[in-house]
N, C-alpha and C. Protein backbone atom coordinates (compact mmCIF):
# COMPACT_ATOMS: atom_id res chain seq x y z
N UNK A 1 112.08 110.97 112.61
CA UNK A 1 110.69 111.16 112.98
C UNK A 1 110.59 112.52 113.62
N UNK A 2 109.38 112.98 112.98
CA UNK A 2 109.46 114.54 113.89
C UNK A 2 108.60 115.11 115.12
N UNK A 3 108.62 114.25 115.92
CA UNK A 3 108.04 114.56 117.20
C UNK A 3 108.40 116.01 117.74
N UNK A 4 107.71 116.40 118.42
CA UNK A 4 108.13 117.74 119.29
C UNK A 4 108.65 117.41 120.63
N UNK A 5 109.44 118.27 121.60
CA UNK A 5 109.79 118.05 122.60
C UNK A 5 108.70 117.50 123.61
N UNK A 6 107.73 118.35 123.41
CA UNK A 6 106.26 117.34 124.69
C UNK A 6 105.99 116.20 123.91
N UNK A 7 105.82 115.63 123.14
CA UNK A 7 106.15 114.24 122.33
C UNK A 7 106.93 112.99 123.20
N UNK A 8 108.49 113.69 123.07
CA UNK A 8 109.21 112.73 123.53
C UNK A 8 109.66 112.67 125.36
N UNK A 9 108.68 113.81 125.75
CA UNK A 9 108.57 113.88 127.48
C UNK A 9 108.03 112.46 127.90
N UNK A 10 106.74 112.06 126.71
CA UNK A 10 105.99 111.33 127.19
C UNK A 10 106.14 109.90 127.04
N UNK A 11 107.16 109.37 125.94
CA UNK A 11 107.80 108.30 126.60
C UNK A 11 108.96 108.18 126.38
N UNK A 12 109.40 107.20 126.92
CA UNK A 12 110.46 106.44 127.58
C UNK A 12 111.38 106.53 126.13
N UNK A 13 112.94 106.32 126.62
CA UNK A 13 113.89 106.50 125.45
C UNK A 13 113.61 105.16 124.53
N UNK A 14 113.40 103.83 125.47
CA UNK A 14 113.28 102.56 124.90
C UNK A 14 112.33 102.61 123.60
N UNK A 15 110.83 103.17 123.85
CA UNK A 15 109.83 103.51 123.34
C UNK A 15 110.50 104.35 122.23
N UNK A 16 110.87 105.55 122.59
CA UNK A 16 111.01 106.40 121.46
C UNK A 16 111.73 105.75 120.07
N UNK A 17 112.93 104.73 120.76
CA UNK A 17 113.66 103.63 119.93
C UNK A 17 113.22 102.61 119.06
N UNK A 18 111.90 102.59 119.76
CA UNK A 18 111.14 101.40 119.02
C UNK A 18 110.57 102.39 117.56
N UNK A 19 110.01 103.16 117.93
CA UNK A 19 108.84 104.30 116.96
C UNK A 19 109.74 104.63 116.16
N UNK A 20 110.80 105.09 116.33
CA UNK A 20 111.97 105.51 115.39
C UNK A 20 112.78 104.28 114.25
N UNK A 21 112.52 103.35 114.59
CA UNK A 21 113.13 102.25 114.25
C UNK A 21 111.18 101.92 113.22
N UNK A 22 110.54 101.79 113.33
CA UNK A 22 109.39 101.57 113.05
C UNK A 22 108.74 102.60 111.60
N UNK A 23 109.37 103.95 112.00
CA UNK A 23 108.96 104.74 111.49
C UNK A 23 110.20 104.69 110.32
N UNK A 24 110.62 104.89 110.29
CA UNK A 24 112.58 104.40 109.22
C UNK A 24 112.27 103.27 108.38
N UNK A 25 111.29 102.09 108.93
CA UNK A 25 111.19 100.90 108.15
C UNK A 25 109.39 101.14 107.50
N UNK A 26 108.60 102.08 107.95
CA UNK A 26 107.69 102.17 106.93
C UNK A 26 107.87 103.23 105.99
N UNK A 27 108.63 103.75 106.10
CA UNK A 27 109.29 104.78 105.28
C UNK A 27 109.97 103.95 103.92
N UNK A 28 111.04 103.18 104.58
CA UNK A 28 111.70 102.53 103.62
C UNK A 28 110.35 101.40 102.88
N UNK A 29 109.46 100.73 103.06
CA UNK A 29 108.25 100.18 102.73
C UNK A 29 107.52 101.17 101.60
N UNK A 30 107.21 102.25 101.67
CA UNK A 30 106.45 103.28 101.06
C UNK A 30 107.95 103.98 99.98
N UNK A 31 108.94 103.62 100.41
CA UNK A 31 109.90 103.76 99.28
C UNK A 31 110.42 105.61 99.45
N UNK A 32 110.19 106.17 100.47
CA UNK A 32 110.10 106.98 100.61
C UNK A 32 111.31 107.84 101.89
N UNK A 33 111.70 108.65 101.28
CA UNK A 33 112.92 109.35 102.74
C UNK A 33 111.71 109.82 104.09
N UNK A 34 112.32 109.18 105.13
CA UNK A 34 111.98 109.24 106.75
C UNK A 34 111.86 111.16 107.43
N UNK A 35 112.76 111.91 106.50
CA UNK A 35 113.18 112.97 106.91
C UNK A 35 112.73 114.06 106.10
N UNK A 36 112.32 113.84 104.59
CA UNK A 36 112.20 114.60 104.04
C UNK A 36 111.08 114.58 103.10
N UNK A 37 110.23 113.43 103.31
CA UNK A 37 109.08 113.52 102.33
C UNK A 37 107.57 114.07 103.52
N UNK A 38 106.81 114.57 102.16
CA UNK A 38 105.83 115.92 102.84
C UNK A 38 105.09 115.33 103.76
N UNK A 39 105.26 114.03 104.14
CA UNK A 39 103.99 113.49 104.60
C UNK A 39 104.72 112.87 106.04
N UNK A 40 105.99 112.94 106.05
CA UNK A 40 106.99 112.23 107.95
C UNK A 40 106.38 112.42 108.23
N UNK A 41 105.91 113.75 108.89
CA UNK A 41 105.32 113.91 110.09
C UNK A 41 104.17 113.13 110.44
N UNK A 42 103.32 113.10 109.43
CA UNK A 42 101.94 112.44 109.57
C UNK A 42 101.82 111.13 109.81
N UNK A 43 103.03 110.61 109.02
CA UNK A 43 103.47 109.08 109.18
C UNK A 43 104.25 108.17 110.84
N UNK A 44 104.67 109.59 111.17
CA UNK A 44 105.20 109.51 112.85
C UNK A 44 104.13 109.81 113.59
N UNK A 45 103.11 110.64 113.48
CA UNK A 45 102.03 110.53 114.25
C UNK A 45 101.12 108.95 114.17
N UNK A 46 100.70 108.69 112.95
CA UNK A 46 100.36 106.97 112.75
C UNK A 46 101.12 106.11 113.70
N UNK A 47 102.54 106.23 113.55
CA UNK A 47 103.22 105.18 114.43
C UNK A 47 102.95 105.69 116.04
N UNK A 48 103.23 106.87 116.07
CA UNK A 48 102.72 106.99 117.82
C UNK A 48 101.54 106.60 118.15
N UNK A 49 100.54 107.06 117.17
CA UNK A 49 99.23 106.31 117.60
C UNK A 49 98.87 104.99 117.74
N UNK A 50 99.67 104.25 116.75
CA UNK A 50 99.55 102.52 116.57
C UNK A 50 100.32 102.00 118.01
N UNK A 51 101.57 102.52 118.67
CA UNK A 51 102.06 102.20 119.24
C UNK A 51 101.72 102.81 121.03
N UNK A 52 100.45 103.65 120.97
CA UNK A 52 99.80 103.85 122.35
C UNK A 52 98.85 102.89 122.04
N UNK A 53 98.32 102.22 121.04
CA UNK A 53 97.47 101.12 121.54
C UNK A 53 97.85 99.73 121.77
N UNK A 54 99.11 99.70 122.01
CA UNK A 54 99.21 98.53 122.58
C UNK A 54 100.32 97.62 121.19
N UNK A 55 101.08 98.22 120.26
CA UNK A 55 101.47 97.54 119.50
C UNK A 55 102.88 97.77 119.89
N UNK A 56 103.79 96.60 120.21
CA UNK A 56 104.82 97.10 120.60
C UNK A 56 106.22 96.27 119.47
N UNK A 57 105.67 95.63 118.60
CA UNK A 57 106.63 94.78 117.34
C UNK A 57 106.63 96.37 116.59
N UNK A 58 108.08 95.95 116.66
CA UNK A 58 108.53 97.44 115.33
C UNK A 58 108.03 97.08 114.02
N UNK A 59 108.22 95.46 113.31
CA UNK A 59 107.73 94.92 112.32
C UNK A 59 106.09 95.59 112.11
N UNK A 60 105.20 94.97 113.36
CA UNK A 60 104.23 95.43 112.48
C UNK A 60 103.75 96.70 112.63
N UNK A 61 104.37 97.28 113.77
CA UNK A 61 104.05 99.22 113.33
C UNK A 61 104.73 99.44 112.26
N UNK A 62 105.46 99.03 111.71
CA UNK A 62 106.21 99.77 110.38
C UNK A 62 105.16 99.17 109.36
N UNK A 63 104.22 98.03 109.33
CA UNK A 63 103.11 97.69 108.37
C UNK A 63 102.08 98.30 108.32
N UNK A 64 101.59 98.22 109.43
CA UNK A 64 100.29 99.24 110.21
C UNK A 64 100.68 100.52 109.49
N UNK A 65 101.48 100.90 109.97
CA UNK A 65 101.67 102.64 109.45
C UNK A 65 101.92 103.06 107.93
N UNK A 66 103.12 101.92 107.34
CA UNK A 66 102.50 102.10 106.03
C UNK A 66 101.02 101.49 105.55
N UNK A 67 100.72 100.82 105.74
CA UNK A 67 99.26 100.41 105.14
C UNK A 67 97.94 101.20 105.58
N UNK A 68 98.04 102.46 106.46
CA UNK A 68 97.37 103.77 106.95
C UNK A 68 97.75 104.75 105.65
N UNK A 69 99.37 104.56 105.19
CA UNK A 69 99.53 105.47 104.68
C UNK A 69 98.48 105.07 103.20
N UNK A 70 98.69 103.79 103.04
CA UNK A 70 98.35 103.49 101.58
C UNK A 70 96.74 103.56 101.78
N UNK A 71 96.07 103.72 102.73
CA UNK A 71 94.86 104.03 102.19
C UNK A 71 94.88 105.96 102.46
N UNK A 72 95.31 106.56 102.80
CA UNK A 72 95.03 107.84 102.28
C UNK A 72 95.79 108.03 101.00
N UNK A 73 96.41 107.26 100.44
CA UNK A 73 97.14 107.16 99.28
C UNK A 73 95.92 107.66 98.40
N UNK A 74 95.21 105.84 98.41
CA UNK A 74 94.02 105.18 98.22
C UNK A 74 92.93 106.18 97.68
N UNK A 75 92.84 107.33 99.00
CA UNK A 75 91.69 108.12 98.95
C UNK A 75 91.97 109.37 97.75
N UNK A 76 93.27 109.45 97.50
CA UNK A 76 93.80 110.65 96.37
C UNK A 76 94.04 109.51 94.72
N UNK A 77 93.80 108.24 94.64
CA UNK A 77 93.66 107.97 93.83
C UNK A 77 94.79 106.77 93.13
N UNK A 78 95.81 106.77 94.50
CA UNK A 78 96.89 106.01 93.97
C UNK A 78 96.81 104.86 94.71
N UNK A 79 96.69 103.77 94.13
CA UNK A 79 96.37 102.24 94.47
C UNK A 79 97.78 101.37 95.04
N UNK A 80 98.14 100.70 95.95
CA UNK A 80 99.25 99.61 96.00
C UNK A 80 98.68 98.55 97.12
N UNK A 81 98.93 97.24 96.75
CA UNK A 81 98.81 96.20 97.44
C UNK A 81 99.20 96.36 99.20
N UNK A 82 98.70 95.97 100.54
CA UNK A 82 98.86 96.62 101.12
C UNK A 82 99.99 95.59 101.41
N UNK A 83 100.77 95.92 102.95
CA UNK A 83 101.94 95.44 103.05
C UNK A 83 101.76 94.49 103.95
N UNK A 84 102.29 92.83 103.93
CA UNK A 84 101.86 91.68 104.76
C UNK A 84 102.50 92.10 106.47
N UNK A 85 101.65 91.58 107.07
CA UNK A 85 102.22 91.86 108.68
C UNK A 85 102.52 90.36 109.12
N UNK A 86 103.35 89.98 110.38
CA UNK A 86 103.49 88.66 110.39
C UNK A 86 102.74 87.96 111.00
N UNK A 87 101.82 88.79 111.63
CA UNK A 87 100.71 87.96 112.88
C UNK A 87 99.50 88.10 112.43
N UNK A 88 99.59 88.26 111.15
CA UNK A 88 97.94 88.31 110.26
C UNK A 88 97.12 87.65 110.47
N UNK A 89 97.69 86.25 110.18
CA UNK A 89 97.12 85.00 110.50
C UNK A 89 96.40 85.03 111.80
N UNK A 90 97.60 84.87 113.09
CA UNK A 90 96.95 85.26 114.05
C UNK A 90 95.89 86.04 114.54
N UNK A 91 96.15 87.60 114.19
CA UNK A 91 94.87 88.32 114.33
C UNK A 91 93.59 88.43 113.57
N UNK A 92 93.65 87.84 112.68
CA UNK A 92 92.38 87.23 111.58
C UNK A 92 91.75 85.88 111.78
N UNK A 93 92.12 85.10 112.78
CA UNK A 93 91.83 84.03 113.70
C UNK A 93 91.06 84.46 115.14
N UNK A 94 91.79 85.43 115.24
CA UNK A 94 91.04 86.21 116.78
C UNK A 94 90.25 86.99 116.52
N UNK A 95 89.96 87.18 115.51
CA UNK A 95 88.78 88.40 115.47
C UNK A 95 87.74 87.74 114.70
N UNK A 96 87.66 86.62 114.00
CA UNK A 96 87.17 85.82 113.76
C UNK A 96 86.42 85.05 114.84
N UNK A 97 86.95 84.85 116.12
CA UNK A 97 86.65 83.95 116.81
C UNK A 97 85.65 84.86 118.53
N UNK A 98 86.14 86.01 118.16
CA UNK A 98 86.02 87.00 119.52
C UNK A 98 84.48 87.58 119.47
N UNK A 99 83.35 87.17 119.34
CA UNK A 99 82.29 87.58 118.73
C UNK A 99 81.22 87.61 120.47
């Protein structure tokens, strides 16, 4: 993941472990190298962002972030099913219900 040094000032090694681990598995999801395809960086910013709001399962930041990726995919024309998260259920029950 290619964070910059003021990046990784701002959190914790634990944190950084999680995003890195997160970011490696939506990579591998999107079928794609972590290190060398044109779009890491953008894909490590998604996960930092998913993961300052409060998402702290590596599982579903690595879904979240690919399924961000697949709709700017989306927007250039290339279509894929998006990727299941495990608390779907759950959060499609709560947002359903939170009115």
């Amino acid at each position: 993941m290619a964070f910059t040094d003021r990046d990784q000032r701002i959190f914790a090694t634990t944190d950084w472990e999680i995003m890195q681990r997160a970011h490696n598995r939506a990579s591998q999801l999107l079928d794609r190298c972590p290190r060398t395809h044109e779009r890491c960086n953008e894909l490590a910013r998604v996960v930092m962002a998913i993961y300052e709001s409060g998402v702290r399962d590596e599982d579903e930041l690595a879904a979240m972030a690919a399924n961000r990726e697949l709709n700017f995919m989306a927007g250039r024309g290339h279509f894929q099913k998006p990727f299941p998260f495990k608390n779907a259920a759950t959060l499609t029950h709560h947002s359903m219900t939170e009115h």
